[in-house]
C-alpha atoms as a PDB file:
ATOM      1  CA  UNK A   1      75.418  -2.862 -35.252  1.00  0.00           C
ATOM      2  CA  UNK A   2      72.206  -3.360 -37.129  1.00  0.00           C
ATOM      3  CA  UNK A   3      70.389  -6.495 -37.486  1.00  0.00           C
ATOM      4  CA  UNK A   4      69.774  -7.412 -41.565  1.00  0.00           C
ATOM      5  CA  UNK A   5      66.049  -6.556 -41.090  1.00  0.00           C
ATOM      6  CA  UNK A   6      67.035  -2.905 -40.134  1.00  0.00           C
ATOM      7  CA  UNK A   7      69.034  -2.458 -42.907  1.00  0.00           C
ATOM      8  CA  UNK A   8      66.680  -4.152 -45.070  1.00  0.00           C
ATOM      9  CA  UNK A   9      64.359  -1.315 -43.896  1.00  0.00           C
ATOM     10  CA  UNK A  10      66.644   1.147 -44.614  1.00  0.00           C
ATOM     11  CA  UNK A  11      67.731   0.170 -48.363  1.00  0.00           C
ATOM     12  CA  UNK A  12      65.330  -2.816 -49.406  1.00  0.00           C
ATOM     13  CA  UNK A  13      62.109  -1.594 -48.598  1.00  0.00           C
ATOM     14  CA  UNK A  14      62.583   1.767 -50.257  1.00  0.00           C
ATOM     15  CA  UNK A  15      64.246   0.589 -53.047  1.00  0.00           C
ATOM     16  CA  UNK A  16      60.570  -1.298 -53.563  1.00  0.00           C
ATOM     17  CA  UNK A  17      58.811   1.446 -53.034  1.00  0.00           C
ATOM     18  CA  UNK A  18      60.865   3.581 -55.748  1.00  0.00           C
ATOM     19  CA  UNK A  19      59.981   0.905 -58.308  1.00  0.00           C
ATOM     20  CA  UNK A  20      56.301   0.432 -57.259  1.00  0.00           C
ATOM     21  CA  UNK A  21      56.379   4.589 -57.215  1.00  0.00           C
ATOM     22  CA  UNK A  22      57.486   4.830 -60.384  1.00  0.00           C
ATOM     23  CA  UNK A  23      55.890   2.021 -62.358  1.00  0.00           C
ATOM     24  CA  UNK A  24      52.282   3.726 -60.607  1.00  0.00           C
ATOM     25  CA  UNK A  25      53.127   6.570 -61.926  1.00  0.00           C
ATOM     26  CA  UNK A  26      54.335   6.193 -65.183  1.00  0.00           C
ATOM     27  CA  UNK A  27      52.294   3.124 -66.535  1.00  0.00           C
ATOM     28  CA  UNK A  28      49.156   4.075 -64.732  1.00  0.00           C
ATOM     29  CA  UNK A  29      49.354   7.458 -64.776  1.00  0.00           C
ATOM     30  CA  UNK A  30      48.678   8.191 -61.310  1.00  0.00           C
ATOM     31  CA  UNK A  31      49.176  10.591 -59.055  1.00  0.00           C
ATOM     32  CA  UNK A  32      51.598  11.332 -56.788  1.00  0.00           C
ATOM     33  CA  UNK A  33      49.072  11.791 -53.546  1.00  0.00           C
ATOM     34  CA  UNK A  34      47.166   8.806 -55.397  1.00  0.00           C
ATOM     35  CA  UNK A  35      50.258   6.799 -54.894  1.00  0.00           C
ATOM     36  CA  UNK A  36      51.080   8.405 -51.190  1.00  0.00           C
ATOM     37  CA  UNK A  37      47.872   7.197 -50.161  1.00  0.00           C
ATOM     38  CA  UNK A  38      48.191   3.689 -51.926  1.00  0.00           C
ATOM     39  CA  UNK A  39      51.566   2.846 -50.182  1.00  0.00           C
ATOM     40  CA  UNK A  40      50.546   4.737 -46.674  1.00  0.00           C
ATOM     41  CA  UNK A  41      53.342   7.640 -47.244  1.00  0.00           C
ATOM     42  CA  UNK A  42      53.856  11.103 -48.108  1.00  0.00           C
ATOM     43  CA  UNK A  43      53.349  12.705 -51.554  1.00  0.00           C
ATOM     44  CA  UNK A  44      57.020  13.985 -50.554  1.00  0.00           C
ATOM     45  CA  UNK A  45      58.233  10.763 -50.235  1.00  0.00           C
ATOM     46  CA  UNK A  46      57.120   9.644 -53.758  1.00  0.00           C
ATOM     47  CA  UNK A  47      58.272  12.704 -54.976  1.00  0.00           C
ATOM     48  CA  UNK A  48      61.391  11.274 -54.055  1.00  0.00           C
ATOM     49  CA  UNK A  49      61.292   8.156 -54.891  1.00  0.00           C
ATOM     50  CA  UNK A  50      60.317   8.900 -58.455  1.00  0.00           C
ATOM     51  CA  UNK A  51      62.954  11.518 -58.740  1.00  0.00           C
ATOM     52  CA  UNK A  52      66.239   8.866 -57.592  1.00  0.00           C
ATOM     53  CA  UNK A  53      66.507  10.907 -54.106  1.00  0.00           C
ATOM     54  CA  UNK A  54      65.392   8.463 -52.308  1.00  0.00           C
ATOM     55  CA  UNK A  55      65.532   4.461 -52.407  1.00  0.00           C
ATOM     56  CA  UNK A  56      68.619   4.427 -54.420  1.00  0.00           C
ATOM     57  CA  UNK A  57      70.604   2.613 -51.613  1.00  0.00           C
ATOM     58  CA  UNK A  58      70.209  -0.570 -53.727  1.00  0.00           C
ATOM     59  CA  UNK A  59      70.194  -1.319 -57.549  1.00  0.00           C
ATOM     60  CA  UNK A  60      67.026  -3.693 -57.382  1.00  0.00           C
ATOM     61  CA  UNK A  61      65.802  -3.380 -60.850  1.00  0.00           C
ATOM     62  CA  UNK A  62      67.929  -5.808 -62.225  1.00  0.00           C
ATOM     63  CA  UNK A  63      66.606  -8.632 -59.695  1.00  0.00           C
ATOM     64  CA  UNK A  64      64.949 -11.071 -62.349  1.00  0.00           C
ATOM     65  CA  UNK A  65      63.569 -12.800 -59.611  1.00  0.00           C
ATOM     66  CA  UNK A  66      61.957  -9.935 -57.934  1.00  0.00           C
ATOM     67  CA  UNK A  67      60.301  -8.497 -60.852  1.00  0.00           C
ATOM     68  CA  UNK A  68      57.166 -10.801 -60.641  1.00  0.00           C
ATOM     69  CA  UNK A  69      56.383  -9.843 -57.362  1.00  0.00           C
ATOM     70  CA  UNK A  70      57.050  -5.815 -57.550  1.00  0.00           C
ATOM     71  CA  UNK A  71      54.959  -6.515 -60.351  1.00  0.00           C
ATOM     72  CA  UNK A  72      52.343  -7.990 -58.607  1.00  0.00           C
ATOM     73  CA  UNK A  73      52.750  -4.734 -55.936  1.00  0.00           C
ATOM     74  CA  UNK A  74      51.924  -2.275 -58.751  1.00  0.00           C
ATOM     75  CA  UNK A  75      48.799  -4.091 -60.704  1.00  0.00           C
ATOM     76  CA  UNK A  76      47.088  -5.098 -57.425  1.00  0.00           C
ATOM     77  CA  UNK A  77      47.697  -1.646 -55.801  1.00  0.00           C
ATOM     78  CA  UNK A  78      46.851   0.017 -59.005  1.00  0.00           C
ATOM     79  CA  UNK A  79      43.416  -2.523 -59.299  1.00  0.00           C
ATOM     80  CA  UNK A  80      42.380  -0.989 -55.545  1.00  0.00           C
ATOM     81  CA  UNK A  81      42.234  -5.018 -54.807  1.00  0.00           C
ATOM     82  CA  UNK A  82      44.856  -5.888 -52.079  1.00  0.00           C
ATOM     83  CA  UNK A  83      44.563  -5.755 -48.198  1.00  0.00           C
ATOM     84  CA  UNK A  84      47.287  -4.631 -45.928  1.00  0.00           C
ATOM     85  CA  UNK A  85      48.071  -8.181 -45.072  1.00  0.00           C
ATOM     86  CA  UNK A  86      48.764  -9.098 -48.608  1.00  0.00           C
ATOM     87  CA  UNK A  87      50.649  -5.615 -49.509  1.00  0.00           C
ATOM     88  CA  UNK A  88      52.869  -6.899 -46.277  1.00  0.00           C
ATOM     89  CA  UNK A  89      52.932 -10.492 -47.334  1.00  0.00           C
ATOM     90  CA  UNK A  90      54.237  -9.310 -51.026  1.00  0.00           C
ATOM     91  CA  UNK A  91      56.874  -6.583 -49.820  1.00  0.00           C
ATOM     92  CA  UNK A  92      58.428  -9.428 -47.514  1.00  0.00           C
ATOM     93  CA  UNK A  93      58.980 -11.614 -50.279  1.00  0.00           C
ATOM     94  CA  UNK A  94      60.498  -9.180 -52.844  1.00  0.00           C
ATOM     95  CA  UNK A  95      62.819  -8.335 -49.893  1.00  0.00           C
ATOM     96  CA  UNK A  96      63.571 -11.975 -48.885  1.00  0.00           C
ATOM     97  CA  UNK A  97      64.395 -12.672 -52.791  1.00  0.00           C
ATOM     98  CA  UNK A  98      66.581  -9.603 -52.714  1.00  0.00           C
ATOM     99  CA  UNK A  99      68.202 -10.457 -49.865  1.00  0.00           C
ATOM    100  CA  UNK A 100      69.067 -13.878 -50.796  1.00  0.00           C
ATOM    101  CA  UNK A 101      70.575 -12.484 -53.931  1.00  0.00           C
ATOM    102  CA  UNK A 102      72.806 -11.112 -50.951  1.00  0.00           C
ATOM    103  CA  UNK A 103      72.797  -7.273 -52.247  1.00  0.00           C
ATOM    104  CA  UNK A 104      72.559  -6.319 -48.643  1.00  0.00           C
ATOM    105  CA  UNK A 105      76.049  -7.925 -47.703  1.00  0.00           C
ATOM    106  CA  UNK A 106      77.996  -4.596 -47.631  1.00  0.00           C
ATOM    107  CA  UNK A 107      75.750  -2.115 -45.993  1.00  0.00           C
ATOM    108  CA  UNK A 108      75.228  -4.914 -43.657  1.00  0.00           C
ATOM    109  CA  UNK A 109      79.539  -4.960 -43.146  1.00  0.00           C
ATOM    110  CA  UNK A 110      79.046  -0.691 -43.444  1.00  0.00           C
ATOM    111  CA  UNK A 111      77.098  -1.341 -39.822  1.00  0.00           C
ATOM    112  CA  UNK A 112      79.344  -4.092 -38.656  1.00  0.00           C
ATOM    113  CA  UNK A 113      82.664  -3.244 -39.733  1.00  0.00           C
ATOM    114  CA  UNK A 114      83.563  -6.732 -37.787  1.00  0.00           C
ATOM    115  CA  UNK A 115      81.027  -8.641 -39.889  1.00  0.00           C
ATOM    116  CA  UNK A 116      82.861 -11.702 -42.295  1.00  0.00           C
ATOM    117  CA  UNK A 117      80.507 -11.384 -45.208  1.00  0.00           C
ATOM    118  CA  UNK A 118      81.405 -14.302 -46.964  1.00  0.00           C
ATOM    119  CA  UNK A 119      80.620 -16.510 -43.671  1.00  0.00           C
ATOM    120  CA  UNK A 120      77.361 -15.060 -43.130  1.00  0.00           C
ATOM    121  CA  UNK A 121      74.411 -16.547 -44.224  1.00  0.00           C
ATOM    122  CA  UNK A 122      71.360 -15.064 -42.447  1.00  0.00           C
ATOM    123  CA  UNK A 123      69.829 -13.838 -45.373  1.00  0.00           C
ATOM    124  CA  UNK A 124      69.887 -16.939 -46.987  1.00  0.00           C
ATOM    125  CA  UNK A 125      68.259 -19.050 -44.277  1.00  0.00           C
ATOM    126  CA  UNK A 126      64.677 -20.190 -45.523  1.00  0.00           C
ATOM    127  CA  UNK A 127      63.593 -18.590 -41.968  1.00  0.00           C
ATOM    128  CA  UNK A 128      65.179 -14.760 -42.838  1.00  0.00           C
ATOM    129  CA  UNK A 129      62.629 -12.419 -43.557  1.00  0.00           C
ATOM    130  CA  UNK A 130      59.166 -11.744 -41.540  1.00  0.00           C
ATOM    131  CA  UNK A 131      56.446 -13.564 -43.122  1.00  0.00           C
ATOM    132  CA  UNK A 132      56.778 -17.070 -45.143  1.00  0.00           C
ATOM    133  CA  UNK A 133      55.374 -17.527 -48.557  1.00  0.00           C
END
């Protein structure tokens, strides 16, 4: 059994950093090591991301909601004008929004077979999720 922040971890988080990958490199024009080194990975792993390999776990780009704040991801990173603690702060609540959405619900039942989807509500509490904004 996995806990929803480990399977956030597993499909959430990448799934942000394919659309932060891509959006650097497309509308900025950056580079894929320039991008690596933004989001503290491998030029492999944006490689990936860019080319659907990776990330693809959940369809996020349809999450209205999220949009604003993957958005403000890209321009800050892409500005060179946003600490760790706010790169954290802004990943946590794309992934809290995307999780209340509940588009975690069956790869959360995928780890816990046992797990009554429609009476859980963990991701929906306003205290899910790591940091508060």
């Amino acid at each position: 059994m996995l806990i929803p922040c480990e399977v956030a971890v597993k499909s959430v988080v990448p799934a942000i950093r394919a659309l932060v990958a891509k959006e650097l490199t497309r509308t900025y024009g950056l580079k894929q090591n320039d991008v690596a080194n933004l989001l503290g990975i491998t030029q492999t792993a944006v490689s990936k991301y860019t080319r659907h390999v990776r990330g693809k776990a959940l369809e996020i780009e349809s999450v209205v909601e999220a949009q604003p704040v993957i958005t403000e991801i890209v321009v800050s990173l892409a500005g060179g004008r946003v600490s760790r603690s706010e790169l954290t702060a802004r990943f946590c609540s794309a992934c809290k929004i995307i999780r209340k959405r509940r588009l975690m619900c069956e790869l959360c039942k995928r780890s816990d077979p046992s797990l009554d989807v429609q009476q859980c509500f963990i991701c929906l509490s306003e205290t899910s999720g790591c940091i508060p904004r």
